[in-house]
Every structure is written in C-alpha cells, then in structure tokens.
Protein backbone atom coordinates (compact mmCIF):
# COMPACT_ATOMS: atom_id res chain seq x y z
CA UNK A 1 28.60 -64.28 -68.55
CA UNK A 2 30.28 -65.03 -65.73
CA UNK A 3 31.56 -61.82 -65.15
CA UNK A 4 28.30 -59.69 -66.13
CA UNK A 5 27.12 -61.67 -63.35
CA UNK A 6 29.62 -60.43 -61.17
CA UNK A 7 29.41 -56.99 -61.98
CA UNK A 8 25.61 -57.38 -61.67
CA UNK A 9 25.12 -58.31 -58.22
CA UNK A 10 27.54 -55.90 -57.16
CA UNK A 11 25.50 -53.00 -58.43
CA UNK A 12 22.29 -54.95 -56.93
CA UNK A 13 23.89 -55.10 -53.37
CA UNK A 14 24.49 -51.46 -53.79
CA UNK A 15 21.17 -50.77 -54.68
CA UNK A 16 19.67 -52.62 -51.76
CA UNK A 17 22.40 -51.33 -49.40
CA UNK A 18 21.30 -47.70 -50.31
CA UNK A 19 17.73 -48.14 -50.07
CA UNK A 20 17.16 -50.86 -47.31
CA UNK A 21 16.05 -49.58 -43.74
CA UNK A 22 16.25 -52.43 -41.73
CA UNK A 23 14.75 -50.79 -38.40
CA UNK A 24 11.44 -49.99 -40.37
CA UNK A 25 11.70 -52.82 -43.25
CA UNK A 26 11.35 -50.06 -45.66
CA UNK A 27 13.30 -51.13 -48.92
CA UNK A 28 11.72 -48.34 -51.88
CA UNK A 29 14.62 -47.25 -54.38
CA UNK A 30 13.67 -44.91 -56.83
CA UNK A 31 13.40 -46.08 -60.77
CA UNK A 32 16.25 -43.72 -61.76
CA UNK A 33 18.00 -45.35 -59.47
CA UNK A 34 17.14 -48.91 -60.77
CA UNK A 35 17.64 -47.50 -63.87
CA UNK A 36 21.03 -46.15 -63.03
CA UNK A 37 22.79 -48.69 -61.53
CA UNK A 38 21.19 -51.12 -64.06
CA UNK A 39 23.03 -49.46 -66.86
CA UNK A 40 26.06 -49.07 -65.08
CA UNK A 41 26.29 -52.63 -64.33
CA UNK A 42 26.07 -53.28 -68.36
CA UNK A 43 28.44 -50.93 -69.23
CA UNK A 44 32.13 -52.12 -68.72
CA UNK A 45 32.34 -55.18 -70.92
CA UNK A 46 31.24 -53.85 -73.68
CA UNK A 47 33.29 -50.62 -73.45
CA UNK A 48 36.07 -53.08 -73.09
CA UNK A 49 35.10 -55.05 -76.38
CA UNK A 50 34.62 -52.18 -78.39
CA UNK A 51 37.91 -50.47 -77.36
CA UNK A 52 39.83 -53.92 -78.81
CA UNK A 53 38.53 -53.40 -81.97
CA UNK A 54 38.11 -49.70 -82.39
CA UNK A 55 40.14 -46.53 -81.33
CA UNK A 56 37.29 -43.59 -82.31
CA UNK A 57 36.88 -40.25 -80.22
CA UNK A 58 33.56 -41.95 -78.96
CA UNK A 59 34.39 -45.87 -77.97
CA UNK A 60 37.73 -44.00 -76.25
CA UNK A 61 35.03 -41.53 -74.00
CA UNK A 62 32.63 -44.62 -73.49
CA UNK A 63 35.68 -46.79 -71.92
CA UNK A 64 36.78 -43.85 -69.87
CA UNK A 65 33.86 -43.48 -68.21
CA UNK A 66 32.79 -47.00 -67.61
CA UNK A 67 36.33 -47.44 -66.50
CA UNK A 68 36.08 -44.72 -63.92
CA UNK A 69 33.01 -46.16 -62.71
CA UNK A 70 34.81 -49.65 -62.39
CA UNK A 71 37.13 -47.98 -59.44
CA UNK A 72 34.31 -45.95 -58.15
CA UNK A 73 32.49 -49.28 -57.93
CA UNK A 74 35.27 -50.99 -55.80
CA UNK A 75 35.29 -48.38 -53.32
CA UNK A 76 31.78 -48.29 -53.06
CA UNK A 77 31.16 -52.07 -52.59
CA UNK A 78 33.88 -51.70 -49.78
CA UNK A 79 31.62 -49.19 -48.21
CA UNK A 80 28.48 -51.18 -48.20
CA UNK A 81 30.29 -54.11 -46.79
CA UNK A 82 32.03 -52.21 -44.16
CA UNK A 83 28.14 -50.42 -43.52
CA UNK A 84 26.26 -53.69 -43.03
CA UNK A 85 29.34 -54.90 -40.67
CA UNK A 86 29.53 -51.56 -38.26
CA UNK A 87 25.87 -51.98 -38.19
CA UNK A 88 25.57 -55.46 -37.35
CA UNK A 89 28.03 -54.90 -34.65
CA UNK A 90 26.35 -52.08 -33.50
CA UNK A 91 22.96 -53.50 -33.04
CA UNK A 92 25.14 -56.78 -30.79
CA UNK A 93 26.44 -54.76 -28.80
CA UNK A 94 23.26 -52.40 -28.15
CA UNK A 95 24.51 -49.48 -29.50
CA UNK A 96 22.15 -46.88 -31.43
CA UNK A 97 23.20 -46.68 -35.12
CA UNK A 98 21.23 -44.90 -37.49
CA UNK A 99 22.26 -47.23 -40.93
CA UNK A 100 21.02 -44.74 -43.51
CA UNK A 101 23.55 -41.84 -42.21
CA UNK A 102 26.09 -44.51 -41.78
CA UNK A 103 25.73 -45.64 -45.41
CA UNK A 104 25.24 -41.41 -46.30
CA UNK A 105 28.47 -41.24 -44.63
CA UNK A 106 30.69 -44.20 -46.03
CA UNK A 107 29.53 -43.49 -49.47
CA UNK A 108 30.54 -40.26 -49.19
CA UNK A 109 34.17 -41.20 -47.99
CA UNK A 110 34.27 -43.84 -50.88
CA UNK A 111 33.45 -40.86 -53.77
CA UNK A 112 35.63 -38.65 -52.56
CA UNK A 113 38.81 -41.28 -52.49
CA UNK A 114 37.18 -42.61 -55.77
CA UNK A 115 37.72 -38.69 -57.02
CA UNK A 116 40.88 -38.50 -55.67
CA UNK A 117 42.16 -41.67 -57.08
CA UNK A 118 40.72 -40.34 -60.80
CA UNK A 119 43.38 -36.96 -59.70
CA UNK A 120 46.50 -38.77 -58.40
CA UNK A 121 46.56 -41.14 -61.37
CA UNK A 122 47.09 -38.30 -63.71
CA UNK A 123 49.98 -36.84 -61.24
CA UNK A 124 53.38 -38.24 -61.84
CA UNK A 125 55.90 -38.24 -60.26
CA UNK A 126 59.85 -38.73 -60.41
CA UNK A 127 60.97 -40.92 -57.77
CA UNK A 128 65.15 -40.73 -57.48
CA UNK A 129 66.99 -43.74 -55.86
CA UNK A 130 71.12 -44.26 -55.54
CA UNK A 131 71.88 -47.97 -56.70
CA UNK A 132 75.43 -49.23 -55.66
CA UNK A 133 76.28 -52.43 -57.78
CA UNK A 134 79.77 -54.27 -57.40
CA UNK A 135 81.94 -54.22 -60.11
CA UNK A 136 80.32 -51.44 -61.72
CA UNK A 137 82.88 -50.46 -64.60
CA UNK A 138 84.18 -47.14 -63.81
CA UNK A 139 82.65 -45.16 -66.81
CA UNK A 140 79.15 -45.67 -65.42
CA UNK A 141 79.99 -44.82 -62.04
CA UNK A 142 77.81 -41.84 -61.41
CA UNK A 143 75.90 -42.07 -64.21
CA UNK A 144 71.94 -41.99 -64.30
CA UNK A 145 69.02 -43.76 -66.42
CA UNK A 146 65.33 -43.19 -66.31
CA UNK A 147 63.09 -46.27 -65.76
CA UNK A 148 59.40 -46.08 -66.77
CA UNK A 149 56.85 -48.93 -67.79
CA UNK A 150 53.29 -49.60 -68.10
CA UNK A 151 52.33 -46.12 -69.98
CA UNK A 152 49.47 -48.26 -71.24
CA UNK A 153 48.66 -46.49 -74.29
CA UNK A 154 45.10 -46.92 -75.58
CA UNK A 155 41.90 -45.70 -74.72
CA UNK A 156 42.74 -43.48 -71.69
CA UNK A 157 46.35 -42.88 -72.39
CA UNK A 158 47.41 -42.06 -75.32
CA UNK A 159 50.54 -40.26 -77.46
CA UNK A 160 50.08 -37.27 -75.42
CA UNK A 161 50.25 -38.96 -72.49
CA UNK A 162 53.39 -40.45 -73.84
CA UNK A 163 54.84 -36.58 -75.02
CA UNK A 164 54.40 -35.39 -71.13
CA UNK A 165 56.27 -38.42 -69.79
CA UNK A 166 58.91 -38.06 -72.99
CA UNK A 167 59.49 -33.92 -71.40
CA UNK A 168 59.61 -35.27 -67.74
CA UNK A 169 62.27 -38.10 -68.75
CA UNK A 170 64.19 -35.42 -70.93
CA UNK A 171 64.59 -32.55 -67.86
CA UNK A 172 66.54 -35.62 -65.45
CA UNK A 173 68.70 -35.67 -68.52
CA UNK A 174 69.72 -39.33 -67.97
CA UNK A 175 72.62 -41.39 -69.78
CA UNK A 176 70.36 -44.59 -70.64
CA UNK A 177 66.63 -44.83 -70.73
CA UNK A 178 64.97 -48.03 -70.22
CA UNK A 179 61.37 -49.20 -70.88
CA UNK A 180 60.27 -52.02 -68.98
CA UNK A 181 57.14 -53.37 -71.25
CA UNK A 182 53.43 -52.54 -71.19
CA UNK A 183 53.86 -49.45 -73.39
CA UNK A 184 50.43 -50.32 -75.17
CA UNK A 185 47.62 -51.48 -73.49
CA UNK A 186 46.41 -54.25 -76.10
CA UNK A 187 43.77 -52.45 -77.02
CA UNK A 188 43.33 -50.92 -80.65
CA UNK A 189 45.23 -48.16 -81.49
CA UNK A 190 47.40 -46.66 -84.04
CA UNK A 191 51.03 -48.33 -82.68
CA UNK A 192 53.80 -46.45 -84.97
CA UNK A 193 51.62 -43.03 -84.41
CA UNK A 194 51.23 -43.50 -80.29
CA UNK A 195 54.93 -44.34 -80.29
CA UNK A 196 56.60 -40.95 -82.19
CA UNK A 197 56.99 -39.18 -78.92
CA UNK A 198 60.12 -41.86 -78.22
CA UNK A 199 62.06 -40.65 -81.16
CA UNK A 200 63.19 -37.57 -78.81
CA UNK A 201 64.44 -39.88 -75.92
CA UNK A 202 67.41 -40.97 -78.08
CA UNK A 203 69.06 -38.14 -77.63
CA UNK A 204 70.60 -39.94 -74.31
CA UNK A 205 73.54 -40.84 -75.10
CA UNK A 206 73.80 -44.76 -74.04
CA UNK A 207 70.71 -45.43 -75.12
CA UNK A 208 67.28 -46.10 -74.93
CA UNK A 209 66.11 -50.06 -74.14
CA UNK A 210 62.61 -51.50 -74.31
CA UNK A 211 61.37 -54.90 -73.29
CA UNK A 212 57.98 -56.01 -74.74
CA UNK A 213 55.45 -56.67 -71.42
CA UNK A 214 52.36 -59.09 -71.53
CA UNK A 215 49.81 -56.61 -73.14
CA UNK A 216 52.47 -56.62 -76.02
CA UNK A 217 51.86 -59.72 -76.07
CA UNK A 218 48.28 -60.46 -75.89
CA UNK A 219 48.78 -61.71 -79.29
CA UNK A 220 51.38 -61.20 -82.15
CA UNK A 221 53.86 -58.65 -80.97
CA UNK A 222 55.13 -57.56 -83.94
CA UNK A 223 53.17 -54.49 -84.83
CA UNK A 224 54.23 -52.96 -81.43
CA UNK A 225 57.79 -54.33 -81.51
CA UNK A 226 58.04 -52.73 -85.60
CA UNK A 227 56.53 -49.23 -84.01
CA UNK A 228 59.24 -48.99 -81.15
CA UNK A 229 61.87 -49.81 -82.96
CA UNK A 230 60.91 -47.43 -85.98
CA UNK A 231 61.19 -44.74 -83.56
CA UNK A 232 65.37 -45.40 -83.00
CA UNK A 233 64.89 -46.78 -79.46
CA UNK A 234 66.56 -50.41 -79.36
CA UNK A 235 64.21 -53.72 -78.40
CA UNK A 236 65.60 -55.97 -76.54
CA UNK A 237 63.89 -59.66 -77.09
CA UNK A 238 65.97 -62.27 -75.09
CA UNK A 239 69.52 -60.95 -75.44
CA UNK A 240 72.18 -58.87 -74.62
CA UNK A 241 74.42 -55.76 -75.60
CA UNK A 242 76.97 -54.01 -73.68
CA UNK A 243 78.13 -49.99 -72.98
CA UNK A 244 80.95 -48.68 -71.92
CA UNK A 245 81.55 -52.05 -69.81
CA UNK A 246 77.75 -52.80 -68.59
CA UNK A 247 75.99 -56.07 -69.68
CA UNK A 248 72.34 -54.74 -70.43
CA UNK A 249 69.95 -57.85 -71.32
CA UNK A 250 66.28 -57.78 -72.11
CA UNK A 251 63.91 -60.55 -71.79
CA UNK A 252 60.42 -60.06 -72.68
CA UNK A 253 57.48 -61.12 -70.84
CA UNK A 254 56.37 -63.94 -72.79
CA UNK A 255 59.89 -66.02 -72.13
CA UNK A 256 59.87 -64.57 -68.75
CA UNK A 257 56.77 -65.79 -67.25
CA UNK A 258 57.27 -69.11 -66.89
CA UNK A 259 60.25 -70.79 -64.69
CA UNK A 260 61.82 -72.96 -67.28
CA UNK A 261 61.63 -70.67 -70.26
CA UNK A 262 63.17 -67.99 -68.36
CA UNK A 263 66.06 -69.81 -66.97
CA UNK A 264 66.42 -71.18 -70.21
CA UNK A 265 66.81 -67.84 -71.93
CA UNK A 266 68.78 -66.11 -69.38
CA UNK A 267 71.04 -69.02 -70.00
CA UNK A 268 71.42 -68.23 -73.73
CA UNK A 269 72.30 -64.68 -72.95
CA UNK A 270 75.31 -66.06 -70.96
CA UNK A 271 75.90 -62.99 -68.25
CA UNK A 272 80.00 -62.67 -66.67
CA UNK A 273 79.08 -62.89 -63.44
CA UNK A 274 81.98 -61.32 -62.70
CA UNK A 275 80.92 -58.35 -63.94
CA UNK A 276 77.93 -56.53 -63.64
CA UNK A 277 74.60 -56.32 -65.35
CA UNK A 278 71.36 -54.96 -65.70
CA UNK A 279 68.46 -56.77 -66.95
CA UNK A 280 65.54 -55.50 -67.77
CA UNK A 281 62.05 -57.94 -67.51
CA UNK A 282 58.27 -56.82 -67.25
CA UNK A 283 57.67 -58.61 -63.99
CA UNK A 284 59.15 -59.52 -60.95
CA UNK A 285 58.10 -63.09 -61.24
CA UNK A 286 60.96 -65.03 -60.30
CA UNK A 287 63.86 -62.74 -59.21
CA UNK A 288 65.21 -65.99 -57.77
CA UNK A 289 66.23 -67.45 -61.47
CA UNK A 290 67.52 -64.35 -62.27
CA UNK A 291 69.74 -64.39 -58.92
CA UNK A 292 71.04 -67.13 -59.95
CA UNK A 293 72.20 -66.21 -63.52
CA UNK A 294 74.28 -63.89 -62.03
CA UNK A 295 72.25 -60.82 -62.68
CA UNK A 296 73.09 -57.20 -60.71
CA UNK A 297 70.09 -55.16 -61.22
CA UNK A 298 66.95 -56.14 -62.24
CA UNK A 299 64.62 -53.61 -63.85
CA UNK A 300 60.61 -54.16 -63.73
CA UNK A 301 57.14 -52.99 -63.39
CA UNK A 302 53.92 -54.78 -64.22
CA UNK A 303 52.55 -54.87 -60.68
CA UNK A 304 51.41 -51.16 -60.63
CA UNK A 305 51.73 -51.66 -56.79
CA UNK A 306 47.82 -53.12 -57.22
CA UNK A 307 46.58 -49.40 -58.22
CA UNK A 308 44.07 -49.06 -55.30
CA UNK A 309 42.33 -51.61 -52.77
CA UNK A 310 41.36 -54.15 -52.61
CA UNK A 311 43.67 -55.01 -55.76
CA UNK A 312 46.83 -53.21 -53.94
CA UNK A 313 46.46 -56.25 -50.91
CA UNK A 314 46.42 -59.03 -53.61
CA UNK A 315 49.41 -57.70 -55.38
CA UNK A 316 51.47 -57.20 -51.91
CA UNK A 317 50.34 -61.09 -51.07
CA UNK A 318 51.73 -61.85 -54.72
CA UNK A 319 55.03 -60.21 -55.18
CA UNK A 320 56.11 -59.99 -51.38
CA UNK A 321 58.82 -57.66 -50.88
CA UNK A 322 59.29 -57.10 -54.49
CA UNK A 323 55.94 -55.45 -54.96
CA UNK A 324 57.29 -51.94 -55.16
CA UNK A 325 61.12 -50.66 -54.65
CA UNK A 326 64.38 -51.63 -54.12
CA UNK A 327 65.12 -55.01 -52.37
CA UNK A 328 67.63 -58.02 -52.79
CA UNK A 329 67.81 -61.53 -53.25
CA UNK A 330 71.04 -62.99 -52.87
CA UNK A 331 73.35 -60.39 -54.87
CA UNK A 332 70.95 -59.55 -56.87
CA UNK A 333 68.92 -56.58 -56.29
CA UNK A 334 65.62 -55.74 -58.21
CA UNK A 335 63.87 -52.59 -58.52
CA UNK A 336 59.83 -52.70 -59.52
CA UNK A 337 58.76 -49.45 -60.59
CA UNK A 338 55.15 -48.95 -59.85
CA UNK A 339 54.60 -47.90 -63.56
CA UNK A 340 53.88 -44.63 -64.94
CA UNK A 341 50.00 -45.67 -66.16
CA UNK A 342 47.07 -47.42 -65.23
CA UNK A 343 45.09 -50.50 -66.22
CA UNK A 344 41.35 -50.69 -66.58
CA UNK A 345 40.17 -48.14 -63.95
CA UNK A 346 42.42 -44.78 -64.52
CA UNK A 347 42.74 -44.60 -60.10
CA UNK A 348 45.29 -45.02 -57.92
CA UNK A 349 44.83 -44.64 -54.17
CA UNK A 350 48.10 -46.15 -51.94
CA UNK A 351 50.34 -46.27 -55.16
CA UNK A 352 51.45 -43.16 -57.02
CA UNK A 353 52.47 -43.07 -60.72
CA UNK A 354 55.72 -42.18 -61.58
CA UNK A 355 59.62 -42.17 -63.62
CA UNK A 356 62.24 -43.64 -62.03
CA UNK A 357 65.66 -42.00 -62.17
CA UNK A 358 68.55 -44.32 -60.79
CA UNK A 359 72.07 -43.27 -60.07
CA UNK A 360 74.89 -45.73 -60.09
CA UNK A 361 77.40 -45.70 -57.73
C-alpha cells in the first residue's frame, strides 16, 4: 500500500505539473489524461506480482511495458521537480519564464533520455582491462577470462538474451569464464530451459565458475543452482578449487552479505596467502574482509552502477570507489562489473551494459 501510494502521487504531481498555469490559475487536464496517468500509476505492482508467479507471452509484455514506464517515470518526475525549481527562481529573481514551454521543454529532454536509456540497455558491450596480480603462477600469466553477472533472466531477458551474450563471450575466446550471480531475476521462469545457452561456454578450457547472487536467493536456491550446474558449468557455494596453480573460491551472496558470515566462510575456504587467488562474490559489500583473508582479485557485480539517476547517485554513495571498475584495498584489488542486464526498468543512462574480459599479467 505503501508503495501504490508512492507511485500514485508521483503520477498526480505529474499530472498537476503538466496542466497547472500558475500565472493565470488555470489547472484543466484532460480526462484521457486523468485516465492515463491513473492507469499507469496502477500498473507496476501488479505486473510485478503476476510475473512471480507466471512466465506467459502476455504477463512477460505487461511487465515490459509497465517496467519501461517505471524509468520513464523517474526521468519525468526529475523534470517536473527541476520545472517548478527554474520557475520559482525565475519569478525571485524577476525574470520572464513562460512555465508551460519550460515543462514542454524538460519533458521532452526526459523522453528522449528515457528512449535512449530503453536503446543503450539492449547494447552491450565488451569492456577489456589488464590485471597484474603478484605471484600469479606462471601458466596463467597472459591468460584471459570473461566476467559477466546480472543477465537477469525473466520477464525482459530471457534465454535469448542469454544465447547473444553466450556468442559475444565465445568470440574473446577466454581461458576461464566466470559468472558472478544474478543470472535469474527471481521471477518465474523455466530455470534448466533459460540456462541451455551455458552448455556452449564450457568449451573454455579452465573452466566456467558461477556464484549464486541474491535474486538466486530470494528463496530456495536449488532449482537455479540444479539448472546451472546441469548445463556442465561448475557452482561454486562457499569453497574453493584450484587450476594450473590459481586458488579460485566462490562465495554466494547469501553467506556474503553479512560481516560475520562472510569472514566466517572465507575462513573455511582457507586461501595461501602466499599465493594468489581469485574470488568470485555477487557484491562488493565488504572488500575489506576479503582483504584481509588474503584474497588477490575479487570478482563482482550486483550494483549495476545504479542503472540511471537518481538510482546511479545512491549506488555511488553506497559502494564508494568500488561502485564500478578496478580499485584496491590493501593488496587486494576488486573489480565490479556493471552487469550485463537490468533490474526492474530495462534503462540505463550513465552506466552501460557489458562482458568483461580480463588479462592476467
């Protein structure tokens, strides 16, 4: 309820943005308009129940659309804020402003990066990045892996979605291939059938790696864990395995999350920290435990660099530096990959969607 509410009087101060005139007091809207917006306003939550439970042609087109009107909604509401402020500080400092063309005109700017978002989301790209790590055994040295997460599989994305990003991975032709979680959405959806496309990707030939993220793990895991796995790629659920001299670990999102759980299972795992490692984790929650375990590289996503603003300003203030890229702590350095997919609204404007492809040197 409390979110219907929400959504409500957002549509409602676009309305009354659109249609007020405060020079003449004039404040008719058209019905359709009413009508419109009112629908609009109704239509999210429910697309977002429906797609839980079922994974038809139709529910999958009614989420799609209320979704894209979710980020078209964002920028919009920014627009009528930043309309009502230009205007107010027009009219202080005695300046004409005619607020119907400046509302005509920030609208307009707001579809046409709403439009754009819809187009860049469904560009990816292949972002390549040299990662020196001491003590890097001398059979890896030179060697490349592909890093993608958050595909989010459901009712935008679905398994061929997941067969475009397979072809992309397979012409870097890289040595290991690692998945950093949020493969599914959460949402229903057949899980072994989405997940065929992976069978290809073990043709690399050190492996393919997948960590279980926290729309995995909504609920019970297994069904998506069981569909992964069936497809020859190896999970990884709070341990460790090594190639040609590399400690690869995986912890899942679930014992990842929280401080204590995390240190606790990185402690199980029991990394040389003489020698180096990669582990791969969903988040970038607390690179500072993993630091201190002794990890190299660590491998995550999750934070989709916030998609589009506002959201992309909250996830900056949340995950500092590691946000997006390459940075250290300590020894360690961490990579978050800005994730290949999308959550809720299919836009992103300021972040770009993409495969990573690291080198090792």
């Amino acid at each position: 309820m409390i979110a219907q509410t929400v959504l409500f009087l957002a549509h409602y101060f676009l309305y009354e943005t659109w249609t007020s005139l405060p020079a003449t007091g004039d404040t008719a809207g058209p019905l359709w308009l009413k009508l419109g917006l009112g629908l609009l306003s109704l239509a999210f939550l429910p697309a977002s129940l429906l797609a839980f439970r079922y994974t038809n042609a139709p529910v999958r087109a009614f989420y799609k659309i209320a979704a894209v009107w979710m980020g078209l909604l964002s920028f919009l509401f920014i627009a009528a804020v930043c309309s009502w402020l230009i205007y107010a500080l027009a009219l202080s400092a005695g300046l004409p402003a005619n607020f119907h063309r400046l509302v005509e005109l920030l609208f307009g700017v707001a579809t046409l990066a709403g439009l754009y978002g819809v187009f860049n989301a469904s560009w990816t790209r292949v972002t390549r990045i040299t990662v020196r790590l001491a003590n890097l055994p001398d059979a890896w040295h030179g060697r490349k892996a592909a890093l993608i997460s958050d595909l989010h599989l459901g009712p935008v994305r679905n398994g061929n979605f997941l067969r475009r990003m397979v072809a992309t991975i397979l012409r870097e032709a890289p040595h290991a291939i690692f998945i950093a979680g949020d493969l599914y959405d959460g949402t229903a959806i057949d899980a072994a059938r989405a997940a065929e496309p992976l069978n290809q990707l073990t043709t690399a030939p050190h492996g393919v790696y997948f960590v279980a993220g926290n729309h995995e793990q909504f609920r019970d895991d297994s069904k998506y864990l069981s569909a992964v796995a069936s497809t020859g790629v190896r999970v990884l659920n709070n341990e460790k395995i090594e190639v040609d001299g590399l400690q690869i670990a995986g912890v899942s999102y679930r014992n990842a999350w929280q401080p204590g759980s995390f240190e606790a299972s990185l402690k199980r795992i029991g990394l040389d920290r003489e020698r180096a490692s990669i582990l791969v984790t969903h988040a970038p929650d607390h690179p500072e435990i993993a630091e201190a375990a002794g990890v190299s590289l660590q491998l995550s996503g999750h934070t989709h660099l916030g998609q589009f603003i506002p959201w992309s300003w909250i996830a900056r203030r949340v995950y500092r530096q590691f946000v997006y890229g390459l940075s250290r702590i300590g020894k360690m350095q961490v990579f978050t990959s800005s994730g290949a997919g999308t959550w809720g609204p299919p836009l992103r404007l300021g972040s770009n969607p993409e495969i990573v492809v690291l080198q090792f040197e």
